[in-house]
C-alpha atoms as a PDB file:
ATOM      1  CA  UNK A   1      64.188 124.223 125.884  1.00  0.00           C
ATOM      2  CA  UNK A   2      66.702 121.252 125.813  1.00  0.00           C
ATOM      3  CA  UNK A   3      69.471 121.535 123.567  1.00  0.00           C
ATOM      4  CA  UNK A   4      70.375 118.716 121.413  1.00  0.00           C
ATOM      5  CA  UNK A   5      73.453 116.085 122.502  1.00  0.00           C
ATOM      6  CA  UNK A   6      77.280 117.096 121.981  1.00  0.00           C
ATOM      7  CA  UNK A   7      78.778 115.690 118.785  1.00  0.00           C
ATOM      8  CA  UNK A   8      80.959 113.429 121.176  1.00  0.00           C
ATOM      9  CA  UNK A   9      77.673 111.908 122.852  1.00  0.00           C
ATOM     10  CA  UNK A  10      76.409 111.235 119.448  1.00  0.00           C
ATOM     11  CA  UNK A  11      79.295 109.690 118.204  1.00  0.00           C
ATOM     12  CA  UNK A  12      80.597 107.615 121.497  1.00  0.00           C
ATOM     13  CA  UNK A  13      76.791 106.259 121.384  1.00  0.00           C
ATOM     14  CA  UNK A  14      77.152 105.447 117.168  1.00  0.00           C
ATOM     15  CA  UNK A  15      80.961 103.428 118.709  1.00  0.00           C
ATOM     16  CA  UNK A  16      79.175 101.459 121.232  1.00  0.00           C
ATOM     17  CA  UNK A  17      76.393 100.369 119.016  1.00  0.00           C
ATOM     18  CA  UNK A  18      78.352  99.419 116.073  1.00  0.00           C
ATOM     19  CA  UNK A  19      81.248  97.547 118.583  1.00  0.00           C
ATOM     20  CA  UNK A  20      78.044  95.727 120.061  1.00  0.00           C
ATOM     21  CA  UNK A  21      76.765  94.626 116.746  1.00  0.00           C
ATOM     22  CA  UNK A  22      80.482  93.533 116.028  1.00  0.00           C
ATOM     23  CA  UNK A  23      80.281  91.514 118.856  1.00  0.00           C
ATOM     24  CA  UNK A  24      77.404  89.721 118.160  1.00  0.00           C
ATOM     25  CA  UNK A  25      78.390  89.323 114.523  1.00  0.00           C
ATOM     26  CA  UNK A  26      81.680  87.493 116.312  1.00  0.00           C
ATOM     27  CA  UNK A  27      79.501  85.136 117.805  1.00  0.00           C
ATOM     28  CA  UNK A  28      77.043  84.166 115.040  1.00  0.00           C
ATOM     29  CA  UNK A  29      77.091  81.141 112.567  1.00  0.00           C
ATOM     30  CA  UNK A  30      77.281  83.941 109.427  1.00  0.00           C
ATOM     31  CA  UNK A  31      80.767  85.558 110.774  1.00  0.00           C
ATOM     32  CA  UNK A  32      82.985  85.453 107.853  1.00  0.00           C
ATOM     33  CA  UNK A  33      84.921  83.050 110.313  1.00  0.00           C
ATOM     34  CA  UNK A  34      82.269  80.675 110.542  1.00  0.00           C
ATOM     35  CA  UNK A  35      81.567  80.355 107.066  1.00  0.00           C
ATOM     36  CA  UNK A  36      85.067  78.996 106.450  1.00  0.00           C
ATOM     37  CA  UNK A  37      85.451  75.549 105.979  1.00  0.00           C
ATOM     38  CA  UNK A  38      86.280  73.530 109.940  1.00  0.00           C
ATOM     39  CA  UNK A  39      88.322  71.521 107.868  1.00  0.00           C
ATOM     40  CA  UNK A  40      91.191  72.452 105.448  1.00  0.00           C
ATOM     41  CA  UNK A  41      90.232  71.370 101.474  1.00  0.00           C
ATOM     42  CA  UNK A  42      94.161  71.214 100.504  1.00  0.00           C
ATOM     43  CA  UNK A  43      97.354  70.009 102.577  1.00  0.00           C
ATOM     44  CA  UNK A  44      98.461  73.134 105.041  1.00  0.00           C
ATOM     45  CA  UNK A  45     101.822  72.948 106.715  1.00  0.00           C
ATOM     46  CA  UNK A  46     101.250  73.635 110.076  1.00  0.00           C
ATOM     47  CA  UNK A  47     105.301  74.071 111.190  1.00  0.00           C
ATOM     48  CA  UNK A  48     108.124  72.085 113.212  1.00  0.00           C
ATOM     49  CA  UNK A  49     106.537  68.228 114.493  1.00  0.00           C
ATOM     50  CA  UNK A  50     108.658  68.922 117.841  1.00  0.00           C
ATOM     51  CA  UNK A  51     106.823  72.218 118.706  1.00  0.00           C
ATOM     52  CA  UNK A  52     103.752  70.219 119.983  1.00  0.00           C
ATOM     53  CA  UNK A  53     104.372  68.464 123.137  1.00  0.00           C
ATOM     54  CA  UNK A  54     104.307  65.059 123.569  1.00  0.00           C
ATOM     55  CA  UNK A  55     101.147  64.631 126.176  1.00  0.00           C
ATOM     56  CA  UNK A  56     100.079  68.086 125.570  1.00  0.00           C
ATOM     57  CA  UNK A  57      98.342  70.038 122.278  1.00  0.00           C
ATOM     58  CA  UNK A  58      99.198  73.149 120.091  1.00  0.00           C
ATOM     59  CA  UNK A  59      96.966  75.418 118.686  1.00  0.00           C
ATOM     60  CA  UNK A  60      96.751  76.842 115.192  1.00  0.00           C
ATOM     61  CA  UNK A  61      94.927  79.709 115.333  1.00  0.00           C
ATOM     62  CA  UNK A  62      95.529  81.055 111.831  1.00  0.00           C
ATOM     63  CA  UNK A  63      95.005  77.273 110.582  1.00  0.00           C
ATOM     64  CA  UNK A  64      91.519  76.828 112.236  1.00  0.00           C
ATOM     65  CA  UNK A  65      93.369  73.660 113.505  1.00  0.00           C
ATOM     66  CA  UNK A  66      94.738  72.259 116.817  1.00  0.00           C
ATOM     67  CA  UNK A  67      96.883  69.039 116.898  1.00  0.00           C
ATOM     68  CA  UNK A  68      97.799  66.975 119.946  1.00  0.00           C
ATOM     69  CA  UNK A  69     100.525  64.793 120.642  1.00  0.00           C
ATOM     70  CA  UNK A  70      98.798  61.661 122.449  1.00  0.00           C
ATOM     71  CA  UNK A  71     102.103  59.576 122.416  1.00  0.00           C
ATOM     72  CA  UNK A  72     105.509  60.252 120.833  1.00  0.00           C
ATOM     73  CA  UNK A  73     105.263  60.077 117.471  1.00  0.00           C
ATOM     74  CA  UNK A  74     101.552  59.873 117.235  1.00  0.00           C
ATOM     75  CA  UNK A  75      99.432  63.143 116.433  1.00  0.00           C
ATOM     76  CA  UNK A  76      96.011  64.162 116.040  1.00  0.00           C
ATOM     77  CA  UNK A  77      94.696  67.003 114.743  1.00  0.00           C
ATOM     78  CA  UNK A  78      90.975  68.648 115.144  1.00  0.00           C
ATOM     79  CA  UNK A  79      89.026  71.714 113.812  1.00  0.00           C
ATOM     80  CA  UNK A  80      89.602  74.464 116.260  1.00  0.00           C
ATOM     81  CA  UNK A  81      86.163  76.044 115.056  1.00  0.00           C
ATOM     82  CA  UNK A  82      83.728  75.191 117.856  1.00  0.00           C
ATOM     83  CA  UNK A  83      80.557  73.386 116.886  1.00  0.00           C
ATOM     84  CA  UNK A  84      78.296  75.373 118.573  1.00  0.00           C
ATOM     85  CA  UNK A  85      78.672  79.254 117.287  1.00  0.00           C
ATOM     86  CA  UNK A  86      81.823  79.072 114.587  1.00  0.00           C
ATOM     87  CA  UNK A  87      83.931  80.810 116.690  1.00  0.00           C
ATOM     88  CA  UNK A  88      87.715  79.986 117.029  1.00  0.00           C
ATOM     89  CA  UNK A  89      89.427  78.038 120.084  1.00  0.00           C
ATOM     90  CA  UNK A  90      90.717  81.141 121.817  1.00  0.00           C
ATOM     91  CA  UNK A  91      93.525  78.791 124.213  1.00  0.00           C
ATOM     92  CA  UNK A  92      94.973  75.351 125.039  1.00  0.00           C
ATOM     93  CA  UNK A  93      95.433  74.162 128.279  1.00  0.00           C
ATOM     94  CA  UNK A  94      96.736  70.552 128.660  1.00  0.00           C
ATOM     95  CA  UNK A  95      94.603  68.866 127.012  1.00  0.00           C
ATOM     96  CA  UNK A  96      91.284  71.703 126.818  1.00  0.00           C
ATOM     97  CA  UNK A  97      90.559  73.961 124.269  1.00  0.00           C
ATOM     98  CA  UNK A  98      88.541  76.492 124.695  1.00  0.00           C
ATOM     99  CA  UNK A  99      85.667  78.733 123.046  1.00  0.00           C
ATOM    100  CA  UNK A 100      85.863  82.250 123.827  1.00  0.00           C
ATOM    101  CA  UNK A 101      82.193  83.125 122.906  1.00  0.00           C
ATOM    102  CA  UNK A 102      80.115  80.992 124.798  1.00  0.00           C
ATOM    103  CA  UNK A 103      82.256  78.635 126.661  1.00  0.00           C
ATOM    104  CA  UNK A 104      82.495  75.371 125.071  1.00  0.00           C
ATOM    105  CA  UNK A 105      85.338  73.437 126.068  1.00  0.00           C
ATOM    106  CA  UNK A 106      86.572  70.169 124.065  1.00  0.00           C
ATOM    107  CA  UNK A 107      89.514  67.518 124.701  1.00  0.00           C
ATOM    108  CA  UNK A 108      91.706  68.587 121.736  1.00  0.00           C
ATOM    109  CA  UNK A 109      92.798  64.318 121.911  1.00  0.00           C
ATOM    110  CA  UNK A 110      89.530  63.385 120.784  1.00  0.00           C
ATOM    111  CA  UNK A 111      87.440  66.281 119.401  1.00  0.00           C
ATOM    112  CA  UNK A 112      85.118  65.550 122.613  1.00  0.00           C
ATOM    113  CA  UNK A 113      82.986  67.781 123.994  1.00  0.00           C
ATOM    114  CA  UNK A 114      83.680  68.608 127.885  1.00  0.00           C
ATOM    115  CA  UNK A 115      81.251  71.912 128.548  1.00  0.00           C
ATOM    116  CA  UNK A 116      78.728  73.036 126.603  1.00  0.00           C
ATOM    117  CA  UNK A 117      76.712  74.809 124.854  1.00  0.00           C
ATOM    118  CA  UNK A 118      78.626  72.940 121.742  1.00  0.00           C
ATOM    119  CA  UNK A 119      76.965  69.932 121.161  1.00  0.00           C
ATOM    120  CA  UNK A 120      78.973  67.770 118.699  1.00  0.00           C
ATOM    121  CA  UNK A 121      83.156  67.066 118.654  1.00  0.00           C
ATOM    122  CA  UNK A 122      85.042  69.088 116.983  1.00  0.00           C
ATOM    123  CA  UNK A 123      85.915  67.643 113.408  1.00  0.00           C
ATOM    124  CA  UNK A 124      89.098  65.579 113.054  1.00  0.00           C
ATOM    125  CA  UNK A 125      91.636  66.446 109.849  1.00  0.00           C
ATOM    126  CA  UNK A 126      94.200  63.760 108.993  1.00  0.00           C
ATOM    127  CA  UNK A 127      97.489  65.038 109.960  1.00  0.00           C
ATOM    128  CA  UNK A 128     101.341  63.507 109.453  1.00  0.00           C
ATOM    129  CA  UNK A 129     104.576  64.022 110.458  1.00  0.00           C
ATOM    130  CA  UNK A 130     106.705  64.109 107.443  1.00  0.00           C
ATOM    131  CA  UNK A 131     110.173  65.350 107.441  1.00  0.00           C
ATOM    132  CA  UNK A 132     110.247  66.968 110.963  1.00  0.00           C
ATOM    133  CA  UNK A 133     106.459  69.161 109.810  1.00  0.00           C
ATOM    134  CA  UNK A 134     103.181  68.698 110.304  1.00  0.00           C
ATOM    135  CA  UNK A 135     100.612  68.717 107.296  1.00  0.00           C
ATOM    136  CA  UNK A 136      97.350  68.339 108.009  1.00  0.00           C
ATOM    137  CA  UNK A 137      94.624  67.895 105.362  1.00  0.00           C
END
């Protein structure tokens, strides 16, 4: 006669399922993430001008927002929710953002993207420099 499974096997195997549904629910359109607007609807402060480099990009994870600095003086700012699945931009690198579910990559100057799956640019947000901060929106 076989005895039934430890409490711990039971349970460990009730953690893995519900972790793997949680990561599947990370990567799908209806994450709570995903149904947030890729743009801002009001004016957010994003923080110091001089904190994103001139050449380079910053990321705004919290925001749903990255912003590059092109030239001096001259920004641009893009949803950081990738097109494809909803999910977040996880990192910047020069000038590539990236997608941490599925590997989209985009050129955070221009919203382009570089590597699929994602198949449209990221959306761009007006953004200004106005007394030393950013606002975007």
């Amino acid at each position: 006669m076989s005895q039934p499974p430890a409490r711990r096997t039971v349970l460990r195997g009730a953690a893995l399922a519900g972790a793997a549904g949680f990561g599947l629910a990370a990567c799908s359109p209806g994450d709570s993430g995903a149904n947030a607007s890729a743009v801002p609807d009001q004016p957010v402060e994003l923080g110091a001008a001089a904190e994103v480099p001139v050449g380079g990009a910053k990321l705004y994870r919290e925001d749903r927002l990255v912003v590059s600095q092109p030239a001096k003086g001259t920004y641009k700012c893009f949803s950081a929710k990738c097109t494809h699945a909803g999910c977040i931009l996880s990192e910047v690198e020069k000038k590539e953002g990236s997608c941490p579910c599925h590997g989209s990559r985009f050129d955070v100057t221009t919203g382009k993207v570089l590597q699929g799956p994602a198949a449209d640019p990221l959306p761009e947000v007006p953004v200004k420099a106005k007394n030393g901060k950013l606002i975007a929106g």
